[in-house]
Each structure stands twice: as structure tokens, then as C-alpha cells.
N, C-alpha and C. Protein backbone atom coordinates (compact mmCIF):
# COMPACT_ATOMS: atom_id res chain seq x y z
N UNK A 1 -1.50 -2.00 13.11
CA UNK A 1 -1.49 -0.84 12.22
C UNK A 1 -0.47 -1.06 11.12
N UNK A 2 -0.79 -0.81 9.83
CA UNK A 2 -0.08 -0.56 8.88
C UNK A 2 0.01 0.00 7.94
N UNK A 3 1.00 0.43 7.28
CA UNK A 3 0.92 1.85 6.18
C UNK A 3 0.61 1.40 4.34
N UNK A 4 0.40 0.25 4.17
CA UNK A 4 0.08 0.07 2.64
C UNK A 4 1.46 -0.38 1.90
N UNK A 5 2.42 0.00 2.29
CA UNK A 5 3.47 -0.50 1.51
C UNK A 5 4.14 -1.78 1.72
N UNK A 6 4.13 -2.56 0.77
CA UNK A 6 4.16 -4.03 0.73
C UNK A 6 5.37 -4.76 0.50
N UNK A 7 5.95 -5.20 1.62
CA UNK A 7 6.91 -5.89 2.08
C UNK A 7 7.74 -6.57 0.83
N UNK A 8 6.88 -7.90 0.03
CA UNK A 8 6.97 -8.56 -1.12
C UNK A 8 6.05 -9.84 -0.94
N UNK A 9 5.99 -10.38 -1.86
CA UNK A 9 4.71 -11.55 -2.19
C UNK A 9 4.97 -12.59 -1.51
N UNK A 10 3.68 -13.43 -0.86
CA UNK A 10 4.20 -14.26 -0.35
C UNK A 10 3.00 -15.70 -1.49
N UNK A 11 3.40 -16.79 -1.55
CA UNK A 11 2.70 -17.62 -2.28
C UNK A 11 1.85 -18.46 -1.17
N UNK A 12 0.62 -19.06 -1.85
CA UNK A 12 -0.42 -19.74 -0.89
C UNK A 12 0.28 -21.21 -1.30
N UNK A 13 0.76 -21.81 0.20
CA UNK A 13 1.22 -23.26 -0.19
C UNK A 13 0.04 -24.47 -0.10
N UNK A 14 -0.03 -23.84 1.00
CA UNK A 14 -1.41 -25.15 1.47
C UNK A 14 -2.81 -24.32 1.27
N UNK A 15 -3.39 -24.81 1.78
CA UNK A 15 -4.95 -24.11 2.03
C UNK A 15 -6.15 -25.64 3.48
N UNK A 16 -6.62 -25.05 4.32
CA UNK A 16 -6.91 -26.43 5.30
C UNK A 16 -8.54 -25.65 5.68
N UNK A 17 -9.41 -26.53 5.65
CA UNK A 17 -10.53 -25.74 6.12
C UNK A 17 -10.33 -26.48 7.30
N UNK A 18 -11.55 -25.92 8.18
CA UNK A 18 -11.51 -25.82 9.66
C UNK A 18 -12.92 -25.70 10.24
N UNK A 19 -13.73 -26.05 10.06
CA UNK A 19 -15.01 -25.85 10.71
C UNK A 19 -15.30 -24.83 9.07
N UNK A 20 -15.50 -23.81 10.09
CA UNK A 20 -15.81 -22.48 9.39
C UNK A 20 -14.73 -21.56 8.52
N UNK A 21 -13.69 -21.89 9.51
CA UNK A 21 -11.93 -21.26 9.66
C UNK A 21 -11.72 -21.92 8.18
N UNK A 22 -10.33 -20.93 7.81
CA UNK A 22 -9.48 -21.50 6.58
C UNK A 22 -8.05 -21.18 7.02
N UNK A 23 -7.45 -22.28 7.24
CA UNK A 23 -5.83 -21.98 7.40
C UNK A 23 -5.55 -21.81 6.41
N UNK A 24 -4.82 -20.72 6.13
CA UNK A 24 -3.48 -20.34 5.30
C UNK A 24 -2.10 -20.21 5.01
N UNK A 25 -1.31 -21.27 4.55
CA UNK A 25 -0.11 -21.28 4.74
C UNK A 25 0.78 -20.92 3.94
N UNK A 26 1.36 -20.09 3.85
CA UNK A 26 2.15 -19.20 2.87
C UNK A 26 3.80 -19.09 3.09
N UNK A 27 4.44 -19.30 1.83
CA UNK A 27 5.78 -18.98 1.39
C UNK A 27 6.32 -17.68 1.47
N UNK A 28 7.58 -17.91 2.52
CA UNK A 28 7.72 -16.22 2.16
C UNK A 28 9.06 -16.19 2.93
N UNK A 29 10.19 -15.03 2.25
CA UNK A 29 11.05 -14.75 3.06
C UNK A 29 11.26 -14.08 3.94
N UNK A 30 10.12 -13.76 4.49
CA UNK A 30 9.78 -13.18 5.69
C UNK A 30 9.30 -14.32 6.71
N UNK A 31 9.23 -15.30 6.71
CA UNK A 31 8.88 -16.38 7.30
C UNK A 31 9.84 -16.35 8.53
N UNK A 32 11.32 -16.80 8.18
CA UNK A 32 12.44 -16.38 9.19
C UNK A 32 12.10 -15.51 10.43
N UNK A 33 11.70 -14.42 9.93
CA UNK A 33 12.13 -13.24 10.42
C UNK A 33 10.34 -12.76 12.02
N UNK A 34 9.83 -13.90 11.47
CA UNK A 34 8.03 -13.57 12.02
C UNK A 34 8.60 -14.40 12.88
N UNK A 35 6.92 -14.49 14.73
CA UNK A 35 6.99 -14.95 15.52
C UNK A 35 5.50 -15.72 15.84
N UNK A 36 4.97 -16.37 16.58
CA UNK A 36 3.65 -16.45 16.86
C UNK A 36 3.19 -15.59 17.35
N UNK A 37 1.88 -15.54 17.41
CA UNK A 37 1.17 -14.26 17.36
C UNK A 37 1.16 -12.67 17.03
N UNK A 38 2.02 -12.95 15.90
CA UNK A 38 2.33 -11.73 15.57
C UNK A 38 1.50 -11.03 13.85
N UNK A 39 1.11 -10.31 14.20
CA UNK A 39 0.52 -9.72 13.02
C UNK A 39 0.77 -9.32 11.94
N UNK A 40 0.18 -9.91 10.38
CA UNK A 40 0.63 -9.47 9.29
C UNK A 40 -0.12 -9.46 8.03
N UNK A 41 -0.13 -8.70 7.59
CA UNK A 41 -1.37 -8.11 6.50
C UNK A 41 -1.30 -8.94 5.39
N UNK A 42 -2.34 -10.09 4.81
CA UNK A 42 -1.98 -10.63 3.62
C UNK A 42 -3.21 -10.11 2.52
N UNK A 43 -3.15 -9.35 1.17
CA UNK A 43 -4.23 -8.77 0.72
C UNK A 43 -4.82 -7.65 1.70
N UNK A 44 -3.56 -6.84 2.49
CA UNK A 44 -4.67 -6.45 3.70
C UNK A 44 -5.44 -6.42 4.67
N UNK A 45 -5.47 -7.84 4.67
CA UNK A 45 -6.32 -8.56 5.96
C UNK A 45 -5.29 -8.97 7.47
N UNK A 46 -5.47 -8.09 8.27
CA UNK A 46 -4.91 -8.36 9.48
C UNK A 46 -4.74 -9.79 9.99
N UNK A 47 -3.43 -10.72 9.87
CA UNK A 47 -3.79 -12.01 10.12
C UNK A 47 -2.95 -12.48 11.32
N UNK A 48 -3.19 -13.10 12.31
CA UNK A 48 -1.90 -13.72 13.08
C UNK A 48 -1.30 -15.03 12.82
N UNK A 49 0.09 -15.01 12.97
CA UNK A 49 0.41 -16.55 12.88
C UNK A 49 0.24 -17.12 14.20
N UNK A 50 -0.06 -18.26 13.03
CA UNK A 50 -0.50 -19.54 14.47
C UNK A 50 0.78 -20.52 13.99
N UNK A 51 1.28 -20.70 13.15
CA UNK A 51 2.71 -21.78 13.35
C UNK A 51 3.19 -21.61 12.43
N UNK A 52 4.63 -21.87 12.34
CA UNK A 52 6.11 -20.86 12.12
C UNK A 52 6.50 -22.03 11.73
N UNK A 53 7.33 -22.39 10.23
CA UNK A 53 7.81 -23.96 9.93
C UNK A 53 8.95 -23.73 8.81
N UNK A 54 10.06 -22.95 9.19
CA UNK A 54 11.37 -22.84 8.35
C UNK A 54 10.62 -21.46 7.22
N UNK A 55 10.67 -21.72 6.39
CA UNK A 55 9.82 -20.81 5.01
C UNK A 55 8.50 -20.45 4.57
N UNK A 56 8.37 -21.30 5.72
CA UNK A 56 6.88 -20.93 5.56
C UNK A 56 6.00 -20.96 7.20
N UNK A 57 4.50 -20.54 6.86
CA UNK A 57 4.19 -19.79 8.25
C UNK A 57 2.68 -20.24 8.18
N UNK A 58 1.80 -20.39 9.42
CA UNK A 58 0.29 -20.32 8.45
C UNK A 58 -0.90 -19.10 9.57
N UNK A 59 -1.77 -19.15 8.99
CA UNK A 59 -2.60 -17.92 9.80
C UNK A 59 -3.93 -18.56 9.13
N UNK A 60 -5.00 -18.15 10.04
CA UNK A 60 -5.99 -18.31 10.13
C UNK A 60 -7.29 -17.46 9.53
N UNK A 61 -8.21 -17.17 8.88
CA UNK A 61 -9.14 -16.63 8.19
C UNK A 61 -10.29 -17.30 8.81
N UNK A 62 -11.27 -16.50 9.49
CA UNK A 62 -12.67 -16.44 10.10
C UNK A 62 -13.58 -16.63 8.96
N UNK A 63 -14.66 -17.05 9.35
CA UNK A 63 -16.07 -17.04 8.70
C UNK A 63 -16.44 -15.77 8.06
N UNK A 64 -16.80 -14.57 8.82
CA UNK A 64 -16.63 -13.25 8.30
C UNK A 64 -15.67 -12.58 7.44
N UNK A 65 -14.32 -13.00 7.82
CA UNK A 65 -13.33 -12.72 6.78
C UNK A 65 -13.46 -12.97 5.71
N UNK A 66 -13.65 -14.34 5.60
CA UNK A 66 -13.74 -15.43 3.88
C UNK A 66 -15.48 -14.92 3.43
N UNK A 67 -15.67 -13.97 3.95
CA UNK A 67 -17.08 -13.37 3.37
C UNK A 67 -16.38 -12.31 2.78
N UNK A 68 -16.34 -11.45 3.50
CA UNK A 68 -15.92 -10.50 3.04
C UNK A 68 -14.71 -9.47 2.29
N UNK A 69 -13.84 -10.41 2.24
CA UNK A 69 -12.71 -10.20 1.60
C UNK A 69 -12.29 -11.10 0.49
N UNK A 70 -11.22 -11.02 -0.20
CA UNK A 70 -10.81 -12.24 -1.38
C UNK A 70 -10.11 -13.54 -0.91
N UNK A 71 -10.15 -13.66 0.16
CA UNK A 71 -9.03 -14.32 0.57
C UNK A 71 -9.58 -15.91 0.46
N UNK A 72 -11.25 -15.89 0.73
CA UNK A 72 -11.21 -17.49 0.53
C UNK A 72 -11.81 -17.94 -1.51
N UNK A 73 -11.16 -17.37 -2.09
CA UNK A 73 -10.92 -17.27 -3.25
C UNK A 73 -9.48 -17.64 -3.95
N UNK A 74 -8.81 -17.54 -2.86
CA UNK A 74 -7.16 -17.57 -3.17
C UNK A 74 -6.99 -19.57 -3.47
N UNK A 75 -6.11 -19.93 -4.34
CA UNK A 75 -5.67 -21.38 -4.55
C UNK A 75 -4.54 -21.16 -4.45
N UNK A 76 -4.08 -22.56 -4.48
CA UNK A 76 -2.32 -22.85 -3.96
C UNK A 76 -1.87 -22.66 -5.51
N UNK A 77 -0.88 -21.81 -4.60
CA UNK A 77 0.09 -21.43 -5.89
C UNK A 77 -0.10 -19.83 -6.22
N UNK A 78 -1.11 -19.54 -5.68
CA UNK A 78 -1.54 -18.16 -6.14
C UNK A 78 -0.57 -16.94 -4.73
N UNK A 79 0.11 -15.87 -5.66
CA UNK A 79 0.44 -14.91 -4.91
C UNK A 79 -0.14 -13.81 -3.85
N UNK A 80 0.48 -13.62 -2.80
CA UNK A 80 -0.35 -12.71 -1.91
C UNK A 80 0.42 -11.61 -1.18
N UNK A 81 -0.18 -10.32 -1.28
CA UNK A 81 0.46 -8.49 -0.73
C UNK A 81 0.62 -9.55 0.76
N UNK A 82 2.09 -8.72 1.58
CA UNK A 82 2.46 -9.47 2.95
C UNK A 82 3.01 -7.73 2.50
N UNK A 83 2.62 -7.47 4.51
CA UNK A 83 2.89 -6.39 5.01
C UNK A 83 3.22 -6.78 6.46
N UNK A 84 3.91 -6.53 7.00
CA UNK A 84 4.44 -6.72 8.50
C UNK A 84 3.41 -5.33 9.22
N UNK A 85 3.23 -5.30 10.57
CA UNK A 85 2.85 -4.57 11.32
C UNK A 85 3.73 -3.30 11.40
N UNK A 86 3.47 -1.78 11.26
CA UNK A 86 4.55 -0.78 11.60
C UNK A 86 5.49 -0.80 12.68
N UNK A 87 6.37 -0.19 12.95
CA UNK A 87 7.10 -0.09 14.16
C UNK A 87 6.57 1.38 14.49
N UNK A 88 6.32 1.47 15.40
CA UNK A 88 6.34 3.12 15.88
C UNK A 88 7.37 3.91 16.00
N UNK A 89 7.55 4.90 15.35
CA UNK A 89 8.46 5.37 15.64
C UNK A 89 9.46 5.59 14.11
N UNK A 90 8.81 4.68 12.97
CA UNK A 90 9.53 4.97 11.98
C UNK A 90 8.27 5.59 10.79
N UNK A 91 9.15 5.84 9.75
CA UNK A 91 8.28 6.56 8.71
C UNK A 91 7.41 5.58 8.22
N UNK A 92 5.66 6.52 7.89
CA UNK A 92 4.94 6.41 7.63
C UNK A 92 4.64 6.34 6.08
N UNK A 93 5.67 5.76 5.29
CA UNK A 93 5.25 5.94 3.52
C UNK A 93 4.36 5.92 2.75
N UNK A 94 3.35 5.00 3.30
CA UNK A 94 1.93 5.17 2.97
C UNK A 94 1.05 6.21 3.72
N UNK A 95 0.24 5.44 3.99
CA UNK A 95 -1.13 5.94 5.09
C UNK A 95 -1.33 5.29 6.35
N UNK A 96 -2.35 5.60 6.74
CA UNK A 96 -2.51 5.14 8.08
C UNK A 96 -3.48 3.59 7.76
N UNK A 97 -2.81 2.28 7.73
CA UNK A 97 -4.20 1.66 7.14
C UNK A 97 -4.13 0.83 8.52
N UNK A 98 -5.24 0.13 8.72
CA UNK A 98 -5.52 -0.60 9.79
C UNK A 98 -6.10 -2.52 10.05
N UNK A 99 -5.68 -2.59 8.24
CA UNK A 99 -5.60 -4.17 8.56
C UNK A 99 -7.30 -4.73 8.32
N UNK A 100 -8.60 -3.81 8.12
CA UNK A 100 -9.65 -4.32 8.52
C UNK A 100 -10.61 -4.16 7.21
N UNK A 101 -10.68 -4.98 6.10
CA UNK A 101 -11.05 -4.52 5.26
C UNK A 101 -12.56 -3.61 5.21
N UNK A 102 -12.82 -2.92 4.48
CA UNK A 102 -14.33 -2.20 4.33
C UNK A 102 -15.23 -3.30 3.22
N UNK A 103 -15.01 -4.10 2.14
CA UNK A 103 -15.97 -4.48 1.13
C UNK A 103 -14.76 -4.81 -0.21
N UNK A 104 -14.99 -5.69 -0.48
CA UNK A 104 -14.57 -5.94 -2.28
C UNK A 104 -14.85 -4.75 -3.19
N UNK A 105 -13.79 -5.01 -3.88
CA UNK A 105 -14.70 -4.26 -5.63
C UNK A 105 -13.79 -5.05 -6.53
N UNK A 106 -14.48 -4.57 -7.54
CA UNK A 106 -13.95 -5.60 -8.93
C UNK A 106 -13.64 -4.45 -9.80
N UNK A 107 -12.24 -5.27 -10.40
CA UNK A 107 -11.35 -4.26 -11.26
C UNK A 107 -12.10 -3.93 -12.75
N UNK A 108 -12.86 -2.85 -13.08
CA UNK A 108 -13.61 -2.82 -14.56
C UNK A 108 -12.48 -2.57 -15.96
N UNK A 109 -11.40 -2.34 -15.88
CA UNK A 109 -10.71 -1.69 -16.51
C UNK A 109 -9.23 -1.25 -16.46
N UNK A 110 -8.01 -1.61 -17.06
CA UNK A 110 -6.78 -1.45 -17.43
C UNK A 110 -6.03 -0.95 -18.36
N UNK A 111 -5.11 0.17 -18.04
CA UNK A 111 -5.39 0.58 -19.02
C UNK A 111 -3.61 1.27 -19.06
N UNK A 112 -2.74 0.79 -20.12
CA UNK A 112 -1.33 0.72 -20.20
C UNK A 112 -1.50 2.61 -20.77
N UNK A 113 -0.57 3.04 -19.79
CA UNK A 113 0.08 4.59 -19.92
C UNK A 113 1.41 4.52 -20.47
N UNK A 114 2.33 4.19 -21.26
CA UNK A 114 3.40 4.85 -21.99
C UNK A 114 4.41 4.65 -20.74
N UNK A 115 4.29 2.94 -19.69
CA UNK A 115 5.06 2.96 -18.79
C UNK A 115 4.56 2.58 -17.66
N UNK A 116 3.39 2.80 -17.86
CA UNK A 116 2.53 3.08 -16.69
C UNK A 116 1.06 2.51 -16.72
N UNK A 117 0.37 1.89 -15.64
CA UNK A 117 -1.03 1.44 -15.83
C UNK A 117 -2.17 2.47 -14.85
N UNK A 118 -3.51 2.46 -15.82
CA UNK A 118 -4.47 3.52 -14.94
C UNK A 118 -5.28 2.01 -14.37
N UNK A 119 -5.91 1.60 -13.30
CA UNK A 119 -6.70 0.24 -13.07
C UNK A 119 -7.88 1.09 -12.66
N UNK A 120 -9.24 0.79 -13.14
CA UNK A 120 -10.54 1.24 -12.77
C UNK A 120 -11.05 0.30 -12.00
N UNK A 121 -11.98 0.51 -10.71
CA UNK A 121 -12.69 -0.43 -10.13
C UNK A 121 -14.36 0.41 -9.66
N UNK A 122 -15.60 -0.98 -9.27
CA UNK A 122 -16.24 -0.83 -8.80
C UNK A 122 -17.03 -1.17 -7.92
N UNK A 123 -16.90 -0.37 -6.86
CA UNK A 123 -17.61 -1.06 -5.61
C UNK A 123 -19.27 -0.39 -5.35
N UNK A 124 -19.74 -1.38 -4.18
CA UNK A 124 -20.97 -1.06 -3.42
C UNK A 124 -20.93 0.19 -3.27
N UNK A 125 -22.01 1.26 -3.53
CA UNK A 125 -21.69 2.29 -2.53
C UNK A 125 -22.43 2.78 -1.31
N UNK A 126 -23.40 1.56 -1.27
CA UNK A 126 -25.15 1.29 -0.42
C UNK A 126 -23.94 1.27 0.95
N UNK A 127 -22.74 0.77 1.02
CA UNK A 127 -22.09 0.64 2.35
C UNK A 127 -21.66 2.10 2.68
N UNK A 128 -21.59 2.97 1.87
CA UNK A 128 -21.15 4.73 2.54
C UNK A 128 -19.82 4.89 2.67
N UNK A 129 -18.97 3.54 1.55
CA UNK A 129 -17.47 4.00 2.06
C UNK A 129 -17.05 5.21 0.92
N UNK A 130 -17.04 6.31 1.24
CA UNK A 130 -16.54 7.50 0.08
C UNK A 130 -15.12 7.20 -0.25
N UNK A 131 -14.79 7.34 -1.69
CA UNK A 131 -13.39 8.10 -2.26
C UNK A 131 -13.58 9.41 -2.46
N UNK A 132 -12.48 9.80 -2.50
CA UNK A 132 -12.55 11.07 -3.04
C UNK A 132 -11.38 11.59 -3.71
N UNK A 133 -11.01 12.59 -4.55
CA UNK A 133 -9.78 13.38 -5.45
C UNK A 133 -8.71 12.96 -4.66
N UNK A 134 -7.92 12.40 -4.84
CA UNK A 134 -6.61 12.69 -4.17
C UNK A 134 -6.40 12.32 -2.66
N UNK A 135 -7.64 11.88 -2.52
CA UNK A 135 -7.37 10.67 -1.27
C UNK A 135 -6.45 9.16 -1.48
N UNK A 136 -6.57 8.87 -0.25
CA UNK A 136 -6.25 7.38 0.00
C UNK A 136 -7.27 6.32 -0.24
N UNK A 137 -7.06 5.15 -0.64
CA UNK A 137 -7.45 4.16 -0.90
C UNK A 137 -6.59 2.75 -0.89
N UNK A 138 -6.87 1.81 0.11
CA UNK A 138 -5.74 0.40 0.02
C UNK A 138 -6.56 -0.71 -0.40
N UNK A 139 -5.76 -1.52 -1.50
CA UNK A 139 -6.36 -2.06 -2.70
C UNK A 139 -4.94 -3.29 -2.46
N UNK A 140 -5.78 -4.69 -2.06
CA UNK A 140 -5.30 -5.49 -1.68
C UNK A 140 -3.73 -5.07 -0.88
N UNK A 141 -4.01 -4.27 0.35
CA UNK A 141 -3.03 -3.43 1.22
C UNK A 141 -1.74 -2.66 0.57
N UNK A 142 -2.15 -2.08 -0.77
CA UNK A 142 -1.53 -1.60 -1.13
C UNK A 142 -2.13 0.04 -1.14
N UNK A 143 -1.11 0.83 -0.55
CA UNK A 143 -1.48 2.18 -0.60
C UNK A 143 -1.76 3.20 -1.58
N UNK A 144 -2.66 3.55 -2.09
CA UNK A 144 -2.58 4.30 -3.36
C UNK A 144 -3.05 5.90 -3.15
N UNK A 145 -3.14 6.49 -4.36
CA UNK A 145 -3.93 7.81 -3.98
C UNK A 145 -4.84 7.54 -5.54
N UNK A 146 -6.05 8.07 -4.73
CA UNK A 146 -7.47 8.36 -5.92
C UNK A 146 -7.09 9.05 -6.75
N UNK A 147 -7.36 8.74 -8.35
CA UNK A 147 -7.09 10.20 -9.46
C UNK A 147 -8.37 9.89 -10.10
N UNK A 148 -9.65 9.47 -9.98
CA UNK A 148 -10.98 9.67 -10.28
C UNK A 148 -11.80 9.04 -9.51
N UNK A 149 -12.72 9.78 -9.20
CA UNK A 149 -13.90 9.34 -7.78
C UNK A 149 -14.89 9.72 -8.48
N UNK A 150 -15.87 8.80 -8.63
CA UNK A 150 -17.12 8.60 -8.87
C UNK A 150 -17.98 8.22 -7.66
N UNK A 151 -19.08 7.96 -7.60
CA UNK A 151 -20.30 7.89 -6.98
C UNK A 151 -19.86 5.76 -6.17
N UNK A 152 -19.85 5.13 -7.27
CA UNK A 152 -19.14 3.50 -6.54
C UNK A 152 -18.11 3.64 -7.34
N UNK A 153 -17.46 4.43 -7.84
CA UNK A 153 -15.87 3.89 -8.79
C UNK A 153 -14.66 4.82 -8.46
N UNK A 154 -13.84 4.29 -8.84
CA UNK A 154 -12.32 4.89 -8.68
C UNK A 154 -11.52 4.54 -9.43
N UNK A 155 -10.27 5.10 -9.51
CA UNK A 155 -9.26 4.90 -10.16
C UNK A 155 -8.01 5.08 -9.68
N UNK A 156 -7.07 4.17 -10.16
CA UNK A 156 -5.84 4.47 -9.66
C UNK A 156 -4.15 4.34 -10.78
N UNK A 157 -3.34 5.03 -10.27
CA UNK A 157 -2.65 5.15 -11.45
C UNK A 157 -1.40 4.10 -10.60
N UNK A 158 -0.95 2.99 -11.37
CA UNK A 158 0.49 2.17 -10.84
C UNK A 158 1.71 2.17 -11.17
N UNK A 159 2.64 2.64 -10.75
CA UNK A 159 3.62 2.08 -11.50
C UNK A 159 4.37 1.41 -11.99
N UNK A 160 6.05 1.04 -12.58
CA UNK A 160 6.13 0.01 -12.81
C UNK A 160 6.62 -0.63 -11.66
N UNK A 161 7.30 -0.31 -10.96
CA UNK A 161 7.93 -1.09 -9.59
C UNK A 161 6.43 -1.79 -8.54
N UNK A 162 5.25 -0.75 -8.36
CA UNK A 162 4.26 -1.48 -7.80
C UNK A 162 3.50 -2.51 -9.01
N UNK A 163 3.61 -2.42 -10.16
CA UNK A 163 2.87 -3.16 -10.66
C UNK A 163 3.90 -4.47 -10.57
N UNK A 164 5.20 -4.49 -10.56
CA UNK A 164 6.14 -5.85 -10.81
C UNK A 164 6.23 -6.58 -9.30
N UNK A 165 5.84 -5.62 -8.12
CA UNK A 165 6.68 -6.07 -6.79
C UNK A 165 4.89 -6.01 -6.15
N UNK A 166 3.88 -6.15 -6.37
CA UNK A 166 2.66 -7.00 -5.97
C UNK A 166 1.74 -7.72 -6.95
N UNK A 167 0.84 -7.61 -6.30
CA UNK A 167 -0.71 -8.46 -6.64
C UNK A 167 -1.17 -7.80 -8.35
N UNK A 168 -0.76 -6.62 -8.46
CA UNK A 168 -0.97 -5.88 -9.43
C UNK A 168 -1.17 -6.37 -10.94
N UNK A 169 0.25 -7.29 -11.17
CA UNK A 169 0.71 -7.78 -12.31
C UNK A 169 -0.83 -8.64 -12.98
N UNK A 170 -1.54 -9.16 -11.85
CA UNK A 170 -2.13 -10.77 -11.75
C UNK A 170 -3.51 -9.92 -12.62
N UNK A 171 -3.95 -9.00 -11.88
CA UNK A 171 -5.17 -8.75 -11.74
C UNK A 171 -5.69 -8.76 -13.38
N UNK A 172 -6.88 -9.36 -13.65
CA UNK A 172 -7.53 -8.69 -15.20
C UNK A 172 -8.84 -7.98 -14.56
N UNK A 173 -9.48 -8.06 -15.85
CA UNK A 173 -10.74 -7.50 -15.76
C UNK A 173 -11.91 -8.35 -15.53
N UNK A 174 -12.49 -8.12 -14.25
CA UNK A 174 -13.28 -8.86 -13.14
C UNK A 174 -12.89 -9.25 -11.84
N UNK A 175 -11.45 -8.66 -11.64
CA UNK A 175 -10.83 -9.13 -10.56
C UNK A 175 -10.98 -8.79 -9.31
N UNK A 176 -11.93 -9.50 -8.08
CA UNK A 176 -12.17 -9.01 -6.87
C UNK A 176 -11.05 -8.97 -6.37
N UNK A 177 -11.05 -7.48 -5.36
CA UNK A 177 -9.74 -7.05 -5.27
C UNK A 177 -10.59 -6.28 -3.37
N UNK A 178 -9.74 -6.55 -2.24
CA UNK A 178 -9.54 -5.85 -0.96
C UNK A 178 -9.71 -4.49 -0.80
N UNK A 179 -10.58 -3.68 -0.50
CA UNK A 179 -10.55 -2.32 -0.22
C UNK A 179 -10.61 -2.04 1.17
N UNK A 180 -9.74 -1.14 1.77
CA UNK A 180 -10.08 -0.54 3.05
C UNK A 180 -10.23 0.97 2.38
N UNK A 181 -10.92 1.81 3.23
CA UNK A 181 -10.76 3.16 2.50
C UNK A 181 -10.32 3.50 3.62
N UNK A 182 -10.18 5.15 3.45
CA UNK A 182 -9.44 6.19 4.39
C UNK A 182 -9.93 5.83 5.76
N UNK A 183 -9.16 5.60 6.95
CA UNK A 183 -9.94 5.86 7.78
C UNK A 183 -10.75 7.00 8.51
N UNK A 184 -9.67 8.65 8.21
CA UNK A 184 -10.45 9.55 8.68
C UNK A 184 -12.08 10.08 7.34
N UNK A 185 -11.36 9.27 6.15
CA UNK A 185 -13.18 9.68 5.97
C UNK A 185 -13.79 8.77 6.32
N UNK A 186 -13.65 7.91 6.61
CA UNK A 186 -14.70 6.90 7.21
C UNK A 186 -15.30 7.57 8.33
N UNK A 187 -14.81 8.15 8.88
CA UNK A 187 -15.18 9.20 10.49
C UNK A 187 -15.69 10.26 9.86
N UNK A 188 -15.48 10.82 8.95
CA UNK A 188 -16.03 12.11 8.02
C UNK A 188 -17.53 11.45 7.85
N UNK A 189 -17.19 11.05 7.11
CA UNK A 189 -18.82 10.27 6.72
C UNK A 189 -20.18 9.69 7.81
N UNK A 190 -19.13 9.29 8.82
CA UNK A 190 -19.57 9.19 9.63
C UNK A 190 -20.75 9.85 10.43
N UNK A 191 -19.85 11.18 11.05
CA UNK A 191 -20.21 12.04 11.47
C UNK A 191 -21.40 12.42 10.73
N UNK A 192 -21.28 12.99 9.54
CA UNK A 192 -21.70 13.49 8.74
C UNK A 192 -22.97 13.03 8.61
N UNK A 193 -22.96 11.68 8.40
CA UNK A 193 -24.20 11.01 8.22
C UNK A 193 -25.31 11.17 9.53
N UNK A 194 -24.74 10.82 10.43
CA UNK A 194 -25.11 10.92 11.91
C UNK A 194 -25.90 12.33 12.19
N UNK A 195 -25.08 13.36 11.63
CA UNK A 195 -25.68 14.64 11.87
C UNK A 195 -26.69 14.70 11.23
N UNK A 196 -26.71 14.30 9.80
CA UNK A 196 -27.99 14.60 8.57
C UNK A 196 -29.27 13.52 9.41
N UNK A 197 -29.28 12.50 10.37
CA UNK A 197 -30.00 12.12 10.88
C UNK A 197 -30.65 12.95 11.36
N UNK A 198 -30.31 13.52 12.69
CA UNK A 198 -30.49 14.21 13.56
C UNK A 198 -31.10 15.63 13.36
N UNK A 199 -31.08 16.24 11.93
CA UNK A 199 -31.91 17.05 11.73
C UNK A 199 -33.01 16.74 11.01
């Protein structure tokens, strides 16, 4: 489990395919501080380490993963959102996110506020993941809140500390980018859908 707020960047050193698998080995000063098998969100993606080497660490990416997320897109050298697992028991600053992405979308639009950036994106919406006003949305495991929901689009407003201290800075226009959405609307929708069956 984790809440969206992002530790600091970690860089892709290596990259190793594997059958199907893609090791990922990443720079980070959090490297120290990690163990094996321990869980940690890179772009959002729930990953475990498999080996621990001074500054750096590496984790593993599935067949399904490198489908469905950005991650087998990433080259060496390129920066990546690192989130540690919550502790229980301490504050929740984000949301409730869970590490498992829902689908890509691609960034349509940027747009500099007097300080501040608005980023537009657009996803699938044939998959049923809803935004909505003033919900949650995690965008390469970064926690945000919705300030326009459309039918497949959204928007989000950054500031300058999230735009300097992640993935943010990098992104232009076309940029596939990690979405998990809310999890309780995902259960909203759910339901919801389920019921409109049934009658």
C-alpha cells in the first residue's frame, strides 16, 4: 500500500531482459536504506527488490507489467517516481493508492499558470476507469486531485515543488504516463455497473 507521495527520483542504470521479465536497476538514495523483498513503487508500479548493491538496487517487471504500464519504455539514464511502501500507523498525505496500475494515458496538453502548470491527459474509457471533480487520480504514483473530468480526459493542476521533485518536469506532449484511479470508485463503478446488469 501506498499514498502517492514520492519519496525522490531514482535513475534507470541498467536495463536486462529476461525471457519475458525486464530487470530494472536503479540509482537511488534510498538504495541504503531498502531490503530484499521489499516493496517499492517505481512510476507506481508495485516492484520488489531482488538485489541490493551499495546505490543501487534492481527489481523485476513481468510480461503484463511491460504491457501495460510505461515502464518497458524507460532507457538508461532516464528518471523514475520511487515511493517506499506506507508504514501503518503514520499519516496518510496522499490517498489510498495500491501499487497496481489501471491503463496508460498520454499527456495532450501543458499549460504554464503564473507559477504553476495545468497537464491535460487522455485515456481509454472502453476500460470503465471513472474520474471525477475533485477526486483522486495517481499519475506515474504521484497523488493528485482532478480539476476537470471529462468522459476519457482529465486534468491536473502541479506545482512547483511537484513539478521540480518528480517525473513531472520530463513529461511533453504525447507522454505515456501510469494511471491508477481511485480505488473506492473503482468499487463505485463497479457495483454500479453490476447492478445496471442485473436489471
Amino acid at each position: 500500500m501506498f499514498t502517492g507521495i514520492i519519496e525522490t527520483l531514482g535513475e534507470i542504470t541498467a536495463l536486462k531482459k529476461d525471457g519475458s521479465n525486464l530487470d530494472l536497476t536503479v540509482a537511488s538514495s534510498l538504495a541504503q536504506e531498502l531490503k530484499i523483498d521489499q516493496s517499492i513503487a517505481h512510476n507506481g508500479v508495485c516492484l520488489t527488490v531482488i538485489s541490493l548493491n551499495e546505490n543501487v538496487y534492481t527489481v523485476t517487471a513481468i510480461a503484463e507489467t511491460l504491457q501495460k504500464t510505461n515502464l518497458g519504455s524507460l532507457e538508461v539514464g532516464d528518471k523514475i517516481n520511487l515511493e517506499r511502501a506506507m508504514v501503518l500507523g503514520s499519516r496518510l498525505d496522499g490517498h489510498i493508492v495500491q501499487g497496481h496500475i489501471d491503463q496508460t494515458g498520454t499527456c495532450t496538453s501543458i499549460e504554464e499558470k503564473n507559477g504553476s502548470w495545468i497537464f491535460s491527459f487522455e485515456y481509454d474509457s472502453s476500460k470503465n476507469n471513472p474520474t471525477i471533480e475533485k477526486g483522486s487520480i495517481t499519475i506515474d504514483g504521484v497523488s493528485l486531485t482532478v480539476i476537470d473530468s471529462g468522459v476519457s480526459t482529465f486534468s491536473v493542476a502541479i506545482i512547483p515543488y511537484t513539478y521540480e521533485h518528480t517525473r513531472f518536469n520530463t513529461y511533453q506532449v504525447g507522454s505515456a504516463v501510469n494511471l491508477e484511479f481511485d480505488v473506492i470508485g473503482k468499487y463505485v463503478a463497479k457495483l454500479m455497473s453490476s447492478h445496471g446488469a442485473k436489471e
